[in-house]
C-alpha atoms as a PDB file:
ATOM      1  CA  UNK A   1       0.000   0.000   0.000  1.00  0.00           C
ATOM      2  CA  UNK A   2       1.039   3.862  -0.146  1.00  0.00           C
ATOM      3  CA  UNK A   3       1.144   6.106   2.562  1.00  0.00           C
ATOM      4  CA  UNK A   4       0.606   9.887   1.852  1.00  0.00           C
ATOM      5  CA  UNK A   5       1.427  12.403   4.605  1.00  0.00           C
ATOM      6  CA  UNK A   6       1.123  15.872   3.655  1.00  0.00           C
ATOM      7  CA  UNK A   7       2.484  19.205   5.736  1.00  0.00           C
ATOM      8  CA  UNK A   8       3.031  23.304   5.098  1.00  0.00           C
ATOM      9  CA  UNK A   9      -0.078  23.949   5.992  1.00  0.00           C
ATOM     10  CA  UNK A  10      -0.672  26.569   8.033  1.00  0.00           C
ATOM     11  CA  UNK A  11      -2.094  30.658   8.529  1.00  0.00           C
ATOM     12  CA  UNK A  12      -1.296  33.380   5.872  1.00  0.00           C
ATOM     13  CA  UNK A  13      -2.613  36.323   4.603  1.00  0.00           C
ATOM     14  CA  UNK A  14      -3.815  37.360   1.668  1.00  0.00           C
ATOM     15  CA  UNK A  15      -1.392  37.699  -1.002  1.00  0.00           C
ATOM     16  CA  UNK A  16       0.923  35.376   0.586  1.00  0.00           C
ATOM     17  CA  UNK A  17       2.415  32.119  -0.308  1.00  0.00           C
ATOM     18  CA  UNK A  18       2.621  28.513   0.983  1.00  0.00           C
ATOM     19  CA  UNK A  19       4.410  25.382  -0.130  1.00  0.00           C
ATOM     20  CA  UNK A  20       2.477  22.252   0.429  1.00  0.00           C
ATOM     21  CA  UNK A  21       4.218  19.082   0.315  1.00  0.00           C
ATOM     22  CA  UNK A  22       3.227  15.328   0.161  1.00  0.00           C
ATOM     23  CA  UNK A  23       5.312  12.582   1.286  1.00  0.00           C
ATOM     24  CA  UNK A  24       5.354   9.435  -0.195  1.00  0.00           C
ATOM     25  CA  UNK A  25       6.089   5.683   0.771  1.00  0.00           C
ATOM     26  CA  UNK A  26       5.386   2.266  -0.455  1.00  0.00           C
ATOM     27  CA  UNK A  27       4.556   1.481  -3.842  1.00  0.00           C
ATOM     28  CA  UNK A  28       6.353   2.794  -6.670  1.00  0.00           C
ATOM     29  CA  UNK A  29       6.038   6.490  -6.425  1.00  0.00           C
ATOM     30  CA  UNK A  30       7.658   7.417  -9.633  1.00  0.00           C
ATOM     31  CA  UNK A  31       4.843   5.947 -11.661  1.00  0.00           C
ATOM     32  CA  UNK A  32       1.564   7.113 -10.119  1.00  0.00           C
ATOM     33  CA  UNK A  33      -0.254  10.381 -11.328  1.00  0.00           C
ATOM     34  CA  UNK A  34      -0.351  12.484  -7.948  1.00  0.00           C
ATOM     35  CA  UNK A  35      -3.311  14.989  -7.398  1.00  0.00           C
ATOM     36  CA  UNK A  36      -3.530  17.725  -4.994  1.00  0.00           C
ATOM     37  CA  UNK A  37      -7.654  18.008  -3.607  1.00  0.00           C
ATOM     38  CA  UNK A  38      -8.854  20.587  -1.567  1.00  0.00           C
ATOM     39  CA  UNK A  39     -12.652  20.984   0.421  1.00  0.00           C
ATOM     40  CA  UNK A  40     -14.063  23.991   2.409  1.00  0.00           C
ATOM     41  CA  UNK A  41     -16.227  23.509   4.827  1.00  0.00           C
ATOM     42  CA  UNK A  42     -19.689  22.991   3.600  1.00  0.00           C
ATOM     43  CA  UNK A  43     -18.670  22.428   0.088  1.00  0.00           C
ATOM     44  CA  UNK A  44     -17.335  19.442  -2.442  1.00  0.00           C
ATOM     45  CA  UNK A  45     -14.485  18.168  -2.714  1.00  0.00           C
ATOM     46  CA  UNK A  46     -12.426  19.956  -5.734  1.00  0.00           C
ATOM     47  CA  UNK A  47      -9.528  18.742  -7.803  1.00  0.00           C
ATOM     48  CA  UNK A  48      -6.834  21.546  -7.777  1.00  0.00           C
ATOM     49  CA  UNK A  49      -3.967  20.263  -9.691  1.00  0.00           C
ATOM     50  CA  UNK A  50      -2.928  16.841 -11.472  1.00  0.00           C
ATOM     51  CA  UNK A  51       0.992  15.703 -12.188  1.00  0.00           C
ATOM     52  CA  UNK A  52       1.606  12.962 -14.340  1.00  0.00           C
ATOM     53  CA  UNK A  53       4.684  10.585 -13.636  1.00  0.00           C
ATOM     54  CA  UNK A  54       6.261  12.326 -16.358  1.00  0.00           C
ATOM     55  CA  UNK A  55       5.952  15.986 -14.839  1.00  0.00           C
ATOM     56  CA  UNK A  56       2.765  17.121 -17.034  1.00  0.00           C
ATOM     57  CA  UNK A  57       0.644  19.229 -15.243  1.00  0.00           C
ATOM     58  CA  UNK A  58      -3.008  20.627 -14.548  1.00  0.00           C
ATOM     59  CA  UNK A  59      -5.030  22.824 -13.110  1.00  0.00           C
ATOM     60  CA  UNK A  60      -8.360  24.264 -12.017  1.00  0.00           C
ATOM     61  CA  UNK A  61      -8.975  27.419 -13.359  1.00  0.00           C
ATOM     62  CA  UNK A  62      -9.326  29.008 -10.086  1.00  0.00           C
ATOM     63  CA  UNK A  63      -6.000  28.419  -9.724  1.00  0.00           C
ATOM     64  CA  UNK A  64      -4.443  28.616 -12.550  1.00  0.00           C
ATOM     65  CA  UNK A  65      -1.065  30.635 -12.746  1.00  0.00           C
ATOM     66  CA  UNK A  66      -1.177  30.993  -9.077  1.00  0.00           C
ATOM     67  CA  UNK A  67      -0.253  27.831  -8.319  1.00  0.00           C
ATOM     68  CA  UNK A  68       2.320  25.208  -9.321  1.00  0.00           C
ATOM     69  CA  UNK A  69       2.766  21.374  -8.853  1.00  0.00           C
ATOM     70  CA  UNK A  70       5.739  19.285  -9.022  1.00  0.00           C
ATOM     71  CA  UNK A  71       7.004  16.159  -7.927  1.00  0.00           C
ATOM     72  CA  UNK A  72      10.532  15.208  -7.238  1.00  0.00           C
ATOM     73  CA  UNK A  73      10.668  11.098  -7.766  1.00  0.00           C
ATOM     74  CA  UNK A  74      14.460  10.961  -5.874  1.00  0.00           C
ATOM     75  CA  UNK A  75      12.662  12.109  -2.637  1.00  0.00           C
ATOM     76  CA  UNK A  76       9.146  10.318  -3.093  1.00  0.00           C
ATOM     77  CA  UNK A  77       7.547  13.721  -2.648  1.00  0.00           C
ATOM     78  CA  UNK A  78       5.006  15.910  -4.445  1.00  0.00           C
ATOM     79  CA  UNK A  79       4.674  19.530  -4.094  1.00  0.00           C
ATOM     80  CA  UNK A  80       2.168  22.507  -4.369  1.00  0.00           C
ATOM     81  CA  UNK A  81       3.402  26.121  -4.473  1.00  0.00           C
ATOM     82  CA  UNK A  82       0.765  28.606  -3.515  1.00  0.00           C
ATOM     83  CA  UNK A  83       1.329  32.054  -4.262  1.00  0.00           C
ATOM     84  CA  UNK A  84      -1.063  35.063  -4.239  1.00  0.00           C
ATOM     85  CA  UNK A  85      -3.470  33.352  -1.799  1.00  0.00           C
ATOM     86  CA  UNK A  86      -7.248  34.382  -1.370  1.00  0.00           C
ATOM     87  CA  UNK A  87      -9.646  33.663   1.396  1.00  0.00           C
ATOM     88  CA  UNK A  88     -11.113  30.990  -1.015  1.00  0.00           C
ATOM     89  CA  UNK A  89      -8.155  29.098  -1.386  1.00  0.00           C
ATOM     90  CA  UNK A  90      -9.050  28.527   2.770  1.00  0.00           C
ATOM     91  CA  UNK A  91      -9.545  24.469   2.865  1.00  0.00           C
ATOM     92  CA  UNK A  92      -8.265  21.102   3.514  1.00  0.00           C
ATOM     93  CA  UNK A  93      -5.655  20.413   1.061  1.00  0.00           C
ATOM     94  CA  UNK A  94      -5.512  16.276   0.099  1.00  0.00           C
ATOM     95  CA  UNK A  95      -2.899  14.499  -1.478  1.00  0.00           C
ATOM     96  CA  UNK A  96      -4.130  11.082  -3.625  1.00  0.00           C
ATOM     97  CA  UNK A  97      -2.080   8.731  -5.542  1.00  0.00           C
ATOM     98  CA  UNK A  98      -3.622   7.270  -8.498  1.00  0.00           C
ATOM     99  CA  UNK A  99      -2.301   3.793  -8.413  1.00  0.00           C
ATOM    100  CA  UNK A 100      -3.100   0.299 -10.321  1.00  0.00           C
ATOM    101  CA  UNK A 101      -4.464  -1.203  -7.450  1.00  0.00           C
ATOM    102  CA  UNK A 102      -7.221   2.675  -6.119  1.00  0.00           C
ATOM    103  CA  UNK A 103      -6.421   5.435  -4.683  1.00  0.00           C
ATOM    104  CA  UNK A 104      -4.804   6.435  -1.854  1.00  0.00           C
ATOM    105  CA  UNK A 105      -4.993   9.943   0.029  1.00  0.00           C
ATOM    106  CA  UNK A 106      -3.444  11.553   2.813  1.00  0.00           C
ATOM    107  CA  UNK A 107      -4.463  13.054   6.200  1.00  0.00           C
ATOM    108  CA  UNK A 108      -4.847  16.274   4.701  1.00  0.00           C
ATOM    109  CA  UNK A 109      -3.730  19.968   6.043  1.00  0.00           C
ATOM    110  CA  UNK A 110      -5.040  22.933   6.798  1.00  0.00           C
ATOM    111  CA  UNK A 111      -4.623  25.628   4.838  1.00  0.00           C
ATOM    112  CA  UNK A 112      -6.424  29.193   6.109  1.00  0.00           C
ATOM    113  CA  UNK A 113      -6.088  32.834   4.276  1.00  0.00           C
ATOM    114  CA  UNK A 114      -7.072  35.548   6.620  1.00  0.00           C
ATOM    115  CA  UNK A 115      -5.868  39.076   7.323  1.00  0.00           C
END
């Protein structure tokens, strides 16, 4: 099985930036398409950003040259930079690994924009 364990969450205003990551282990990192997930309370669950295991990326359009995903396969780790953060971005940010045998998600972590 994988096991996903996300951190960088945290409180920042708006404007500001975060770095998410998402540590990997088990399975066979370097293969799986990794996806970044985010939910505010009292709404869905929403896909923010996809990363194939050959770096191609994708985005919702809400944040869409704000943020960026990337994965570094040496370390087992997938990352989301967060820059020029809004009050909407405020959620639980989820880290799944699309795998052969289902997916797989993290614990999540908090991220909340406030001034």
């Amino acid at each position: 099985q994988v096991q996903l364990v996300e951190s960088g969450g945290g409180l920042v205003q708006p404007g500001g930036s975060l770095r998410l990551s998402c540590a990997a282990s088990g399975g066979i990192f370097s293969i799986y398409t990794m996806v970044w997930y985010r939910q505010a309370p009292g709404k869905q669950r929403e896909l923010v950003a996809t990363i194939t295991s050959g770096g191609s990326a994708n985005y919702a359009d809400s944040v869409k040259g704000r943020f960026t995903i990337s994965r570094d396969n040496a370390k087992n780790t997938m990352y989301l930079q967060m820059n020029s953060l809004k009050p909407e971005d405020t959620a639980v940010y989820y880290c799944n690994a699309d795998t052969k045998r289902g997916d797989y998600w993290g614990q999540g972590t908090q991220v909340t924009v406030s001034s």
